[in-house]
Protein backbone atom coordinates (compact mmCIF):
# COMPACT_ATOMS: atom_id res chain seq x y z
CA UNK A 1 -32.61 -3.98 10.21
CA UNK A 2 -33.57 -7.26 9.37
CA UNK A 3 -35.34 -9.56 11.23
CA UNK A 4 -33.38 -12.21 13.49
CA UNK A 5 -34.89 -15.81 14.09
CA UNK A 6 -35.99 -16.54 17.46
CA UNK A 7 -32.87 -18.22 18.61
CA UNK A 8 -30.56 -15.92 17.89
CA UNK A 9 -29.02 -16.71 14.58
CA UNK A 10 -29.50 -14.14 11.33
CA UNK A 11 -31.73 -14.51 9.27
CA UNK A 12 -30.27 -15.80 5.60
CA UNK A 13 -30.70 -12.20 4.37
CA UNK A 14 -28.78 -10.36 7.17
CA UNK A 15 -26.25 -13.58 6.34
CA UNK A 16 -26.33 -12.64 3.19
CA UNK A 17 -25.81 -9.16 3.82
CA UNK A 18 -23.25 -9.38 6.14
CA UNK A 19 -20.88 -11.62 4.05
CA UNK A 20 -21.62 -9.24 1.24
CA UNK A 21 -20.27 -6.52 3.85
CA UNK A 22 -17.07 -8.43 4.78
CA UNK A 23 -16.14 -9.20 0.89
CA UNK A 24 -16.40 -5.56 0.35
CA UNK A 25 -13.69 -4.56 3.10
CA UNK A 26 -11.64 -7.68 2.07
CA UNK A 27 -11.50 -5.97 -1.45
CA UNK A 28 -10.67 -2.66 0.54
CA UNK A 29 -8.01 -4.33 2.30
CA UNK A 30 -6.23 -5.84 -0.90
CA UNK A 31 -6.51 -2.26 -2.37
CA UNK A 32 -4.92 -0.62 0.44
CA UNK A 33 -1.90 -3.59 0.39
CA UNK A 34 -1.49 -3.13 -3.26
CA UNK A 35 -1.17 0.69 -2.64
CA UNK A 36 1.49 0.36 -0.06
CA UNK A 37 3.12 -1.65 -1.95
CA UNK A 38 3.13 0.54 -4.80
CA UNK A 39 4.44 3.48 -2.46
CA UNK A 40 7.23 0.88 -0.81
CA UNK A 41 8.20 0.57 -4.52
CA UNK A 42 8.65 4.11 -5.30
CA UNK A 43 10.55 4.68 -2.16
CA UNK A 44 12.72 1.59 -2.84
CA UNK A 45 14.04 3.32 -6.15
CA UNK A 46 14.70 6.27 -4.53
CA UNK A 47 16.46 4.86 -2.04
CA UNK A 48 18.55 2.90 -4.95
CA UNK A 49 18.48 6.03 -7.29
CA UNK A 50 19.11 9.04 -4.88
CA UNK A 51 19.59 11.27 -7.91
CA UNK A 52 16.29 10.46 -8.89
CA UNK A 53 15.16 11.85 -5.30
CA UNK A 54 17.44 14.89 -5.77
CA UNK A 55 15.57 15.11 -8.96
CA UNK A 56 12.34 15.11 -7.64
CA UNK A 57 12.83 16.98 -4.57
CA UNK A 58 14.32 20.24 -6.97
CA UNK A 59 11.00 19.91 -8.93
CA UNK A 60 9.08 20.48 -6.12
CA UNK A 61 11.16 23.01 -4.98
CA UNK A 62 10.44 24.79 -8.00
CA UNK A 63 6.83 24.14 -7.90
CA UNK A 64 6.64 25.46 -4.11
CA UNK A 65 8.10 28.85 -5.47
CA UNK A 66 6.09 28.85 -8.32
CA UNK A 67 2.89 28.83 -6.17
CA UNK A 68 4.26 31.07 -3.76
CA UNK A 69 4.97 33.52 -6.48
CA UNK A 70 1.59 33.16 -7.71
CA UNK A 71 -0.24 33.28 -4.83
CA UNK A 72 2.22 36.28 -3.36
CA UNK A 73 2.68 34.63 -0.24
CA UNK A 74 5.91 33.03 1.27
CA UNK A 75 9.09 34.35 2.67
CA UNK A 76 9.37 38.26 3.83
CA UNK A 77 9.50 40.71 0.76
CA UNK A 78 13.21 42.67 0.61
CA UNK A 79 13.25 46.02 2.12
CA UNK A 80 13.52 47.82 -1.35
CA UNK A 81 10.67 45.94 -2.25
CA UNK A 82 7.71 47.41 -0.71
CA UNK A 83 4.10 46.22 -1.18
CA UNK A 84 2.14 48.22 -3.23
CA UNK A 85 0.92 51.43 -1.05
CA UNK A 86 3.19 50.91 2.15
CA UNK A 87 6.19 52.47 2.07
CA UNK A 88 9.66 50.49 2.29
CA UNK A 89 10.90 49.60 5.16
CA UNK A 90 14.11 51.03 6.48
CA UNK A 91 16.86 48.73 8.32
CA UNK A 92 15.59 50.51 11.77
CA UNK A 93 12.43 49.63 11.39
CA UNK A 94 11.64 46.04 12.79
CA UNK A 95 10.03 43.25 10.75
CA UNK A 96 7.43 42.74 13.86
CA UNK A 97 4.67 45.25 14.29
CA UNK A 98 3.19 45.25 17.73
CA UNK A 99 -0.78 45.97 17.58
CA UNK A 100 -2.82 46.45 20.91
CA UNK A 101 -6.16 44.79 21.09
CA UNK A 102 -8.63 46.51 23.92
């Protein structure tokens, strides 16, 4: 910390120091207003556009079963369907198994 003068006012290079600190978060600010701006921009189009929002909202559908088909996760596999070394289910069987903990 830098040193303060003995009647309470900072020292010129904790001034210094300090208006360095508040020009940095004024520059954070405007970056942060010039991003939601940006975003109210994009939503205004949509919201002008709403095929472009159909649009986008089928791409990431697609992308979301991409992944899931990659990663093999997602939804409940069809009966017929069995992971490799269970058996497949039967329609009696139900989807929930029940396992005790002691």
């Amino acid at each position: 910390m830098g040193r303060t003068m003995t009647n309470g006012d900072m020292s010129p290079e904790a001034q210094l120091r300090a208006r360095e600190g508040v020009e940095h978060l004024q520059a954070a600010a405007r970056e942060l207003i010039e991003a939601a701006r940006a975003a109210l921009d994009v939503a205004e189009e949509w919201v002008n556009d709403p095929e472009s929002l159909a649009s986008l909202a089928g791409t990431l559908a697609a992308v979301g079963d991409v992944a899931r088909r990659m990663t093999g996760t997602g939804g409940h596999p069809r009966p017929d369907q069995a992971p490799p070394g269970h058996p497949p289910a039967s329609d009696d069987e139900p989807r929930v198994q029940r396992i005790d903990v002691s």
